[in-house]
N, C-alpha and C. Protein backbone atom coordinates (compact mmCIF):
# COMPACT_ATOMS: atom_id res chain seq x y z
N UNK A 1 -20.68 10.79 100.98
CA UNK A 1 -20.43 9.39 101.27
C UNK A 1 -19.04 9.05 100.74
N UNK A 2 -18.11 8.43 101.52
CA UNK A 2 -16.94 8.63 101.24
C UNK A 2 -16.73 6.73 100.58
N UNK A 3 -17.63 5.57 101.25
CA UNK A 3 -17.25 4.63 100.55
C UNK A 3 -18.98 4.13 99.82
N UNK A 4 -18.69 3.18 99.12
CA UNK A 4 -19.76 2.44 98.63
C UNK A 4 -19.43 1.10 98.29
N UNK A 5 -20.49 0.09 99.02
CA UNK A 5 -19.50 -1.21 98.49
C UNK A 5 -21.03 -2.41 98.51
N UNK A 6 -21.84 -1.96 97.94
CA UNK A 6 -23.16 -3.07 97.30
C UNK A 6 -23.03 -4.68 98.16
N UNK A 7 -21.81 -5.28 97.86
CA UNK A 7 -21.26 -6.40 97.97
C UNK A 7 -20.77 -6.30 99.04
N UNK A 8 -20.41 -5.23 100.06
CA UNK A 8 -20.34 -5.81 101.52
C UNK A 8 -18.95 -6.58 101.73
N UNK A 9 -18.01 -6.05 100.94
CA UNK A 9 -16.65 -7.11 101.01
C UNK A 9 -15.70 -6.37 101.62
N UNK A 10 -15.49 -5.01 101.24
CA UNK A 10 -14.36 -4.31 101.60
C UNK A 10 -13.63 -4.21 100.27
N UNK A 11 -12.16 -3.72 100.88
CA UNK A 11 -10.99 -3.53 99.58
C UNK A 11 -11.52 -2.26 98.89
N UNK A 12 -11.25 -1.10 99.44
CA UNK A 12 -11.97 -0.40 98.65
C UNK A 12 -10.80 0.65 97.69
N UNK A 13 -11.28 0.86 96.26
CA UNK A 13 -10.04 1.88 95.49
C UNK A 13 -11.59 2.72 95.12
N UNK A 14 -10.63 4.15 94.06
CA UNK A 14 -11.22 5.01 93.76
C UNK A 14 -12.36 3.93 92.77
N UNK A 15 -13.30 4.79 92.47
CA UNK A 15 -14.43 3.91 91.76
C UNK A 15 -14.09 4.16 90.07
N UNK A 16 -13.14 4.86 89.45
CA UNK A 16 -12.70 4.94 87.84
C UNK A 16 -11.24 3.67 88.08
N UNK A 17 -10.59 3.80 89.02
CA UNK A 17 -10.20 2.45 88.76
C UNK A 17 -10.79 1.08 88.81
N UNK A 18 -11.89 0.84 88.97
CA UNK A 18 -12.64 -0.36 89.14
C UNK A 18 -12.75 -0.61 87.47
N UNK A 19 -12.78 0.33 86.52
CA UNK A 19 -12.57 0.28 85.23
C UNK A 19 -11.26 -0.54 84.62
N UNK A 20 -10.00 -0.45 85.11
CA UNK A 20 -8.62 -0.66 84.77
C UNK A 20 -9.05 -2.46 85.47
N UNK A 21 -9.48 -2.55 86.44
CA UNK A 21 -9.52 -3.95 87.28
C UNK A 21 -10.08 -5.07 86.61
N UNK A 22 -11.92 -3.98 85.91
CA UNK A 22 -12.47 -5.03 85.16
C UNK A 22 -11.69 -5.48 83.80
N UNK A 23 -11.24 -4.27 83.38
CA UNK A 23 -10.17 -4.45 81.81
C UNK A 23 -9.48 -5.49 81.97
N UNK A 24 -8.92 -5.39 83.27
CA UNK A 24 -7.90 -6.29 83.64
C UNK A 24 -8.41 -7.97 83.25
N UNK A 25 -9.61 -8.30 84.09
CA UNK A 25 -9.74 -9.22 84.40
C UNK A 25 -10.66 -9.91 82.97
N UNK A 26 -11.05 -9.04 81.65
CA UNK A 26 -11.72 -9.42 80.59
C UNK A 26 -10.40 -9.51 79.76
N UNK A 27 -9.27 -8.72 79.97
CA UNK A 27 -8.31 -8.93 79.25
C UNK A 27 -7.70 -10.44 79.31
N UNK A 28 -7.09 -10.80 81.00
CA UNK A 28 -6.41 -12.04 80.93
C UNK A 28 -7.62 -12.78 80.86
N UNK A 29 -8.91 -13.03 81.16
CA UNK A 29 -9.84 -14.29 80.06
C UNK A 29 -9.77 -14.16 78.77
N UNK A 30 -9.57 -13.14 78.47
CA UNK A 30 -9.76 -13.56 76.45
C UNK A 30 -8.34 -14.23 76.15
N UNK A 31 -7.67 -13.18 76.40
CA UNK A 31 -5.73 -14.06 76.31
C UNK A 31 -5.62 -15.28 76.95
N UNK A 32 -6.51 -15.84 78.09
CA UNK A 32 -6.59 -17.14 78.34
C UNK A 32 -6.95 -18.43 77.09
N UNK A 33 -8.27 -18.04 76.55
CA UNK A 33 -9.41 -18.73 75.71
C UNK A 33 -8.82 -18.01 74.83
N UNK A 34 -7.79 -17.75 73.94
CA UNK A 34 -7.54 -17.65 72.83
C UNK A 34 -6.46 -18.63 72.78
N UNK A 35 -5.17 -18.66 74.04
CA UNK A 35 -4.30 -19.78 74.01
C UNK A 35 -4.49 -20.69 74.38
N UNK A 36 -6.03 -21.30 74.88
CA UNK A 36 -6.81 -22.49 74.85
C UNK A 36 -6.86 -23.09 73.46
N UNK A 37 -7.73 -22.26 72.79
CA UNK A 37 -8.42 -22.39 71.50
C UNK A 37 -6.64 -22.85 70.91
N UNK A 38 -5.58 -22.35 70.59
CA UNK A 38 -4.66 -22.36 69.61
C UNK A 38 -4.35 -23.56 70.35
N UNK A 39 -3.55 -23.55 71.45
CA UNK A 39 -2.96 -25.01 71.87
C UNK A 39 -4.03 -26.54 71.11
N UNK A 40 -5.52 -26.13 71.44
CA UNK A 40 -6.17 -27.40 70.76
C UNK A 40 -5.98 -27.88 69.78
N UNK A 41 -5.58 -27.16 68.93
CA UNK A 41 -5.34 -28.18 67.21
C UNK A 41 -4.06 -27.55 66.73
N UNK A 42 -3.54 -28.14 66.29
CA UNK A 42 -2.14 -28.24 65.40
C UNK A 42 -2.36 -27.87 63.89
N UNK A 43 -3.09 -28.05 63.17
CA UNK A 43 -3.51 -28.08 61.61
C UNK A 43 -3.44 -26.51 61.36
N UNK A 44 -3.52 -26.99 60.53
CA UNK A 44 -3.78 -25.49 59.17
C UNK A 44 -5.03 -24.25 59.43
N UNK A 45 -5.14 -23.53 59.09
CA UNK A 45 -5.95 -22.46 59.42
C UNK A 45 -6.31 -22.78 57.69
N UNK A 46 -7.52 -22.65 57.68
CA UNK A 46 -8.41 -22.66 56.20
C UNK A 46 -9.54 -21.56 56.46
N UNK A 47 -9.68 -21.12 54.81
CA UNK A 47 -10.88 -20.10 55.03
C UNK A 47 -12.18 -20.28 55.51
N UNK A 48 -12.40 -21.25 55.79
CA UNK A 48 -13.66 -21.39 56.44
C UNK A 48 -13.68 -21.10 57.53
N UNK A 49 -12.44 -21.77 58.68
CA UNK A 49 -12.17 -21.52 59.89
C UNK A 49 -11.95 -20.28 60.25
N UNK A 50 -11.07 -19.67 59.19
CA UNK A 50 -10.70 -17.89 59.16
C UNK A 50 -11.86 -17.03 59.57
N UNK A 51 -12.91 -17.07 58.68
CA UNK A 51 -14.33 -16.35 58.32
C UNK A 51 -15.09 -16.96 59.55
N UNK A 52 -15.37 -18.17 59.86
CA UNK A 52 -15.72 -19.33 60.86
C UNK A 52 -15.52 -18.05 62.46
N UNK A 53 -13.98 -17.97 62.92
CA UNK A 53 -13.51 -17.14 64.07
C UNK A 53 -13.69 -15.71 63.85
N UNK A 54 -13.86 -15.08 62.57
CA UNK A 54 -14.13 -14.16 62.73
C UNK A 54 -15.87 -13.68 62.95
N UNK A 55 -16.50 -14.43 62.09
CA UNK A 55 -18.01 -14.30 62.49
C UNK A 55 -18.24 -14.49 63.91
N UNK A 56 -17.66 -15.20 64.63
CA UNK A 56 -17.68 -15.53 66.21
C UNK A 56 -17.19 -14.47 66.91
N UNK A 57 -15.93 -13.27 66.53
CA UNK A 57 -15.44 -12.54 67.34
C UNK A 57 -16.60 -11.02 67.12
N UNK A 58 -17.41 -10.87 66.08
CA UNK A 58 -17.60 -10.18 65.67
C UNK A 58 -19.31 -10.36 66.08
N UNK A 59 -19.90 -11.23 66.59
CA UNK A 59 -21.08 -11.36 67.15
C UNK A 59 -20.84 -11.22 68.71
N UNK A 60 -19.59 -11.62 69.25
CA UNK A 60 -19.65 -11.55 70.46
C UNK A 60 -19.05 -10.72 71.26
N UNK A 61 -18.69 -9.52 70.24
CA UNK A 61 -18.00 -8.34 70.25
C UNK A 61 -18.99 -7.17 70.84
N UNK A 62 -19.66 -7.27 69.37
CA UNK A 62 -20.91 -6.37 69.85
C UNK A 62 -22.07 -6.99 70.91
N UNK A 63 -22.36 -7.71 71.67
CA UNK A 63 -22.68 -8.68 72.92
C UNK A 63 -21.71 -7.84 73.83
N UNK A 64 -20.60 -8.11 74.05
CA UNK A 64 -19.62 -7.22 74.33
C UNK A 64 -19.45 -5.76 74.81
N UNK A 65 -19.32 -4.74 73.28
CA UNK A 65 -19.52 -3.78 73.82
C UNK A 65 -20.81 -3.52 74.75
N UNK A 66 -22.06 -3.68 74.79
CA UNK A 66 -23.26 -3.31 75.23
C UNK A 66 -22.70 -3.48 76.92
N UNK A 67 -22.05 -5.03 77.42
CA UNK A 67 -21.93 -5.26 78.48
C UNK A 67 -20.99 -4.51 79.58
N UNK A 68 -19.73 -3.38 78.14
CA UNK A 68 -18.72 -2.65 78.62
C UNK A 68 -19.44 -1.34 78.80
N UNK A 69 -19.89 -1.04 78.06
CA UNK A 69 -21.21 -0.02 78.30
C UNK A 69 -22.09 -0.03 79.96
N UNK A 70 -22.60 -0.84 79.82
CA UNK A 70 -23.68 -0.97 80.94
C UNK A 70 -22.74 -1.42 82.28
N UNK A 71 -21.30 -1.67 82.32
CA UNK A 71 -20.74 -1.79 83.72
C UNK A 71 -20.15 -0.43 83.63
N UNK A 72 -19.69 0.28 82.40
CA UNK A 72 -18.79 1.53 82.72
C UNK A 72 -19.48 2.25 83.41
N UNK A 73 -20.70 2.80 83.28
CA UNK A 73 -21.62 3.92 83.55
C UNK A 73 -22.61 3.07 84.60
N UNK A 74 -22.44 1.92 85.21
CA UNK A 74 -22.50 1.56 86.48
C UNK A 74 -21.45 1.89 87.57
N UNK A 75 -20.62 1.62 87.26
CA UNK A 75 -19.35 1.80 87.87
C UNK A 75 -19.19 3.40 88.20
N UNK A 76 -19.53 3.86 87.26
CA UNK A 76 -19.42 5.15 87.58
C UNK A 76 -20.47 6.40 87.82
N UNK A 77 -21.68 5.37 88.08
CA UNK A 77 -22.85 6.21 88.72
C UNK A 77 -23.12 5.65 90.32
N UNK A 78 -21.67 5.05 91.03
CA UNK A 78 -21.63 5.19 92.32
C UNK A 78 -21.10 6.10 93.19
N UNK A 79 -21.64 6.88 93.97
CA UNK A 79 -21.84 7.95 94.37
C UNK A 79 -20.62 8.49 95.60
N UNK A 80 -19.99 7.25 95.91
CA UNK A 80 -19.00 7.36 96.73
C UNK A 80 -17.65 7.68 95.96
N UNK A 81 -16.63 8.44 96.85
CA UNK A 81 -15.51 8.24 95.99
C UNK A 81 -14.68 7.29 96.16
N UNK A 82 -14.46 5.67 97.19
CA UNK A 82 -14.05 5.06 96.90
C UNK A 82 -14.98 3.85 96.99
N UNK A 83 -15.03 2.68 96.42
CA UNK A 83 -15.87 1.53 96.20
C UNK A 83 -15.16 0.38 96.01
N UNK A 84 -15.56 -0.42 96.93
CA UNK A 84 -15.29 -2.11 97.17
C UNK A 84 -14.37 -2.36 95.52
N UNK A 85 -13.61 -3.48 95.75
CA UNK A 85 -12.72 -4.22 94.90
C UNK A 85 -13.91 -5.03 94.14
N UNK A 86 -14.59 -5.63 94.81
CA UNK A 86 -15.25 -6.58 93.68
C UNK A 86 -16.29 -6.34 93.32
N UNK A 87 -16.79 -4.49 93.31
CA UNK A 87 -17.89 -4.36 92.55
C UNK A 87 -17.48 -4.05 90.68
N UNK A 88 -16.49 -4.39 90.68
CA UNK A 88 -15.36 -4.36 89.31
C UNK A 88 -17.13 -4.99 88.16
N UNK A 89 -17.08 -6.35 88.59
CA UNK A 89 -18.13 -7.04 87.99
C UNK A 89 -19.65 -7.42 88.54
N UNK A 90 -20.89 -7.35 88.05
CA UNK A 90 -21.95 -7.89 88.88
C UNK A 90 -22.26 -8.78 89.64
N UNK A 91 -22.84 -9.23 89.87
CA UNK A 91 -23.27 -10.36 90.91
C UNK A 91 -23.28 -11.71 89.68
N UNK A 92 -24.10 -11.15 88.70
CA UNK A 92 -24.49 -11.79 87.66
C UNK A 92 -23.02 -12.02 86.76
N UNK A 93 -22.29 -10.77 86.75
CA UNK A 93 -21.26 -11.03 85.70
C UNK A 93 -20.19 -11.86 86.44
N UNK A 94 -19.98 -12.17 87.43
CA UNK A 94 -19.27 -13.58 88.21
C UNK A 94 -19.69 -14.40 88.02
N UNK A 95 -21.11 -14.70 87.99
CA UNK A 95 -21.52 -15.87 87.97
C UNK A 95 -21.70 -16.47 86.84
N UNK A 96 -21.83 -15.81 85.44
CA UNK A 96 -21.82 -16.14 84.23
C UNK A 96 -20.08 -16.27 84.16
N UNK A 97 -19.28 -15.44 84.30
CA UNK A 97 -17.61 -15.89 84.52
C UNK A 97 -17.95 -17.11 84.88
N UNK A 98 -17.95 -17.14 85.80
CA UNK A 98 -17.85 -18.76 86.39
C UNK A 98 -18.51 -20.07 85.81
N UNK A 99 -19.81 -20.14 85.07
CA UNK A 99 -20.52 -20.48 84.13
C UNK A 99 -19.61 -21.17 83.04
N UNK A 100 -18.86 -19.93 82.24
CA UNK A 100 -18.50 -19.70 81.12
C UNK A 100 -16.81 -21.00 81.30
N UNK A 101 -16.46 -20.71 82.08
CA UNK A 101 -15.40 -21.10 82.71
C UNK A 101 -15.58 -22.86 82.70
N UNK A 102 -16.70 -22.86 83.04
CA UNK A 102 -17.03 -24.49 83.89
C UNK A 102 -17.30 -25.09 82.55
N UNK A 103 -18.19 -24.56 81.79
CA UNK A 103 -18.86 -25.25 80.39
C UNK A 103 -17.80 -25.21 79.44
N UNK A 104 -16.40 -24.42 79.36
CA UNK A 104 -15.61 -24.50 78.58
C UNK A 104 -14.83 -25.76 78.91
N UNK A 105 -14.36 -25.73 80.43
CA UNK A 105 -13.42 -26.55 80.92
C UNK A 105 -14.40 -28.22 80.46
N UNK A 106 -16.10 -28.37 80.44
CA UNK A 106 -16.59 -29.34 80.31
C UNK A 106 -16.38 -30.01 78.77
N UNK A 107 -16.67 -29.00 78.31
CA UNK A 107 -16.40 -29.30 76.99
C UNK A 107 -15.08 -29.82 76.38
N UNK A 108 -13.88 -29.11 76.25
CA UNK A 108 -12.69 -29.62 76.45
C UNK A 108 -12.52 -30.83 76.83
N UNK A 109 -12.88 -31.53 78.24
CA UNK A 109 -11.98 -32.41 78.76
C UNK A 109 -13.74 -33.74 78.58
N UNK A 110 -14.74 -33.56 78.35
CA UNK A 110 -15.60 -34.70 77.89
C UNK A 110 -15.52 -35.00 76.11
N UNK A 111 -14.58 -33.47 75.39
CA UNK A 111 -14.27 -34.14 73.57
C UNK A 111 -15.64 -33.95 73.37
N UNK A 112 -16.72 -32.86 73.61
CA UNK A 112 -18.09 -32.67 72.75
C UNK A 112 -17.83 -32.08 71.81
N UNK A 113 -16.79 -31.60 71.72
CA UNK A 113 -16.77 -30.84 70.39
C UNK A 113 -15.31 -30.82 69.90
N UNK A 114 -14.96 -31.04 68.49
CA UNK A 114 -13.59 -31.17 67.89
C UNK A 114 -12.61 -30.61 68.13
N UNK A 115 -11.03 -30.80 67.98
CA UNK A 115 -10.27 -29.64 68.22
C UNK A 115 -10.71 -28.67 67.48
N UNK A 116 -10.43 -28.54 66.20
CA UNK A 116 -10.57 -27.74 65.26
C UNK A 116 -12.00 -26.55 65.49
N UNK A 117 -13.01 -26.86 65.88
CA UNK A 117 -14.20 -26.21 66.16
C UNK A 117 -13.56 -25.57 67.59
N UNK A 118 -13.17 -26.15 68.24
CA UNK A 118 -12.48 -25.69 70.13
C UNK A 118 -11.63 -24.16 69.46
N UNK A 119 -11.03 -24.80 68.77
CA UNK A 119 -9.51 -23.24 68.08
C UNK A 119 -10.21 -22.47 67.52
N UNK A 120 -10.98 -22.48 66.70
CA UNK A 120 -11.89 -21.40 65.58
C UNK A 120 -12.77 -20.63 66.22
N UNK A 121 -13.71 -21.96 67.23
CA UNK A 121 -14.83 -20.61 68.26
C UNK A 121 -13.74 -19.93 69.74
N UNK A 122 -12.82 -20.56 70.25
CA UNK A 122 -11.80 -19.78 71.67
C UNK A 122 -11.12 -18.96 70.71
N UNK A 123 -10.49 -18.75 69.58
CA UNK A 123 -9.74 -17.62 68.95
C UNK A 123 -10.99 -16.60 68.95
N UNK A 124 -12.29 -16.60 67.64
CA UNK A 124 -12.78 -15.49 67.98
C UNK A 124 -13.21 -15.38 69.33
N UNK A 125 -14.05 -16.12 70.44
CA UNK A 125 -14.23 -15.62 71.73
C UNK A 125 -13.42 -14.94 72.28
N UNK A 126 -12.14 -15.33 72.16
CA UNK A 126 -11.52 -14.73 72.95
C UNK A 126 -10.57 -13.31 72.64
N UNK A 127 -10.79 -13.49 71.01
CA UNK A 127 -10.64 -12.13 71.01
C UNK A 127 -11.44 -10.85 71.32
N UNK A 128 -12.94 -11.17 71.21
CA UNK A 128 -13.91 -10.61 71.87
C UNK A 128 -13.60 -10.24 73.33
N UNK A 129 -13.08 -10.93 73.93
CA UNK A 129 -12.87 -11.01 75.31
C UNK A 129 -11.49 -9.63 75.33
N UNK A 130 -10.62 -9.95 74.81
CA UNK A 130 -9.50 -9.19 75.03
C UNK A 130 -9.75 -7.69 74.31
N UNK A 131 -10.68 -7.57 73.24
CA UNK A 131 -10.98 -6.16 73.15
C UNK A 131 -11.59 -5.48 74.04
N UNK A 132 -12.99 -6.14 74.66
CA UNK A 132 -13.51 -5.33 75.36
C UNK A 132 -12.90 -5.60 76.90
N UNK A 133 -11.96 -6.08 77.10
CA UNK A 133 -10.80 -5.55 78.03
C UNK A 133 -10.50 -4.28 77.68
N UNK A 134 -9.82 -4.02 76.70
CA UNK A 134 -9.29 -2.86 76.10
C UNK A 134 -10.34 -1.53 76.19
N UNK A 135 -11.24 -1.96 76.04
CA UNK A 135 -12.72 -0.68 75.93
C UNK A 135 -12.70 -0.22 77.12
N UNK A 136 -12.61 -1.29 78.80
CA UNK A 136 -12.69 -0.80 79.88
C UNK A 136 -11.10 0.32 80.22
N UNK A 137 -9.60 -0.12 79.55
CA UNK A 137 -8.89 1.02 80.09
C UNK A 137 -9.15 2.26 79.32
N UNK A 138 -9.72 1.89 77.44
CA UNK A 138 -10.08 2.90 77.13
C UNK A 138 -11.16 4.17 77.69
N UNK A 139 -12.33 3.51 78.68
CA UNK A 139 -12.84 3.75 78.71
C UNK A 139 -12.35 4.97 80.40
N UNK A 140 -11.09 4.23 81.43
CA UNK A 140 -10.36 4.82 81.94
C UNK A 140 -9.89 5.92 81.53
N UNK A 141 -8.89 5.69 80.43
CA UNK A 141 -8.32 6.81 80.13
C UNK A 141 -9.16 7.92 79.82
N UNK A 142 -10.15 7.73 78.84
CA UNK A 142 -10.97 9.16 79.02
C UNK A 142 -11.56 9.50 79.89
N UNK A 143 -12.09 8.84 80.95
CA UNK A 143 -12.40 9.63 82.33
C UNK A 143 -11.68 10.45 82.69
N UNK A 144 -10.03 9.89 83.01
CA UNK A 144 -8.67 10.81 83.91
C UNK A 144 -8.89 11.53 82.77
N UNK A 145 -8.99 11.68 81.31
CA UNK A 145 -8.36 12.51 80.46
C UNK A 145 -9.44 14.08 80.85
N UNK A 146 -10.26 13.64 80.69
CA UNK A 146 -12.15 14.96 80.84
C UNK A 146 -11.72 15.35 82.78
N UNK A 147 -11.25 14.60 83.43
CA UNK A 147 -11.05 15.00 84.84
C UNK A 147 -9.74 15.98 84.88
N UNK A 148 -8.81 15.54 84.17
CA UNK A 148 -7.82 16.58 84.09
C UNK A 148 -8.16 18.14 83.86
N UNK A 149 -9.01 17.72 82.52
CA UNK A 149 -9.53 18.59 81.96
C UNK A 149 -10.36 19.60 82.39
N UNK A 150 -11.02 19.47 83.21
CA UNK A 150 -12.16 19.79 84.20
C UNK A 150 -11.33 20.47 85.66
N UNK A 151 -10.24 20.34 85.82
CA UNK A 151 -9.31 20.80 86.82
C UNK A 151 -9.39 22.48 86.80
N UNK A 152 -10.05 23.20 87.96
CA UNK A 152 -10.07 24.26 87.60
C UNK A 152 -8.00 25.19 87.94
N UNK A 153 -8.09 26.36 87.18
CA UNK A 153 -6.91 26.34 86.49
C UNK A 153 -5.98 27.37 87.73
N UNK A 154 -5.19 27.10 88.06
CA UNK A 154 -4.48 27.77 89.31
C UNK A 154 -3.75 29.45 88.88
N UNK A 155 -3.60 30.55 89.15
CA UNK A 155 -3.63 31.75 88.87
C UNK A 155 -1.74 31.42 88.46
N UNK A 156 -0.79 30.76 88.89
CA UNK A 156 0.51 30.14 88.26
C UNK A 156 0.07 29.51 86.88
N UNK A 157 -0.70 28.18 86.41
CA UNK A 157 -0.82 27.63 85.40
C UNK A 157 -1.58 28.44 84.50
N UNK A 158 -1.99 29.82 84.34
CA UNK A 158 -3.13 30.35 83.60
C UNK A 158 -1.92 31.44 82.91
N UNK A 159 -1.12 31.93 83.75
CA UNK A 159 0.25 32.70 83.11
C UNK A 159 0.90 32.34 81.81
């Protein structure tokens, strides 16, 4: 089977870059919602807030990895060698994007919650967000790296 595409959209790349796409797209949300979070308040960073963003990046980290986990080895238990553009994320993981997106933007612009609380929980979220960006090219690069590897060896390169 030369394509696979669940979602029925088209756009199709190799299915280990759908890894680099999702990175992509968890990377610029966290770097989004982290320069959300900072633009909101002006003040001082205090240890509470410090410990405050880090307990937040560090619960929703590991939330996180599990979710970089369970799309990598989705992503890459499709059987075709090239696969649709937007099977990058689930059905579900768009729609919680989009979710996540709407309830932030609600919050923000109805003032339910303080600046100061807005900067402390979007810094750690969103650093959560921008690591496990990072997990998906990491998780690239060792694919190409074990595929290289796995290259059987030409009777020139074995000399």
């Amino acid at each position: 089977m030369k394509y696979e595409d669940p979602l029925d959209i088209g756009f199709y790349i190799p299915k280990r870059f759908l890894l680099i796409l999702a990175g992509f797209l968890w990377f610029i949300a966290g770097y989004n919602v982290i320069r959300m979070g900072l633009k909101s308040f002006d003040g001082e960073w205090h240890i509470g807030s410090i410990l405050f963003a880090v307990a937040v990046f560090v619960l929703f980290l590991v939330m996180f990895v599990r979710i970089v986990r369970k799309n990598r080895d989705r992503i890459m238990a499709f059987q075709a060698d090239q696969v649709g553009i937007f099977n990058a994320l689930t059905g579900k993981g768009y729609f919680t994007m989009v979710f996540m997106i709407t309830l932030g933007l609600l919050i923000r612009q109805l003032g339910v919650m303080p600046p100061n609380w807005i900067r402390v929980f979007y810094t750690g979220l969103g650093s959560a967000l921008t690591v496990a960006g990072f997990l998906f090219l990491f998780a690239f690069i060792k694919i190409a790296v074990d595929l290289k590897s796995k290259k059987p060896k030409t009777p020139e390169s074995s000399s």
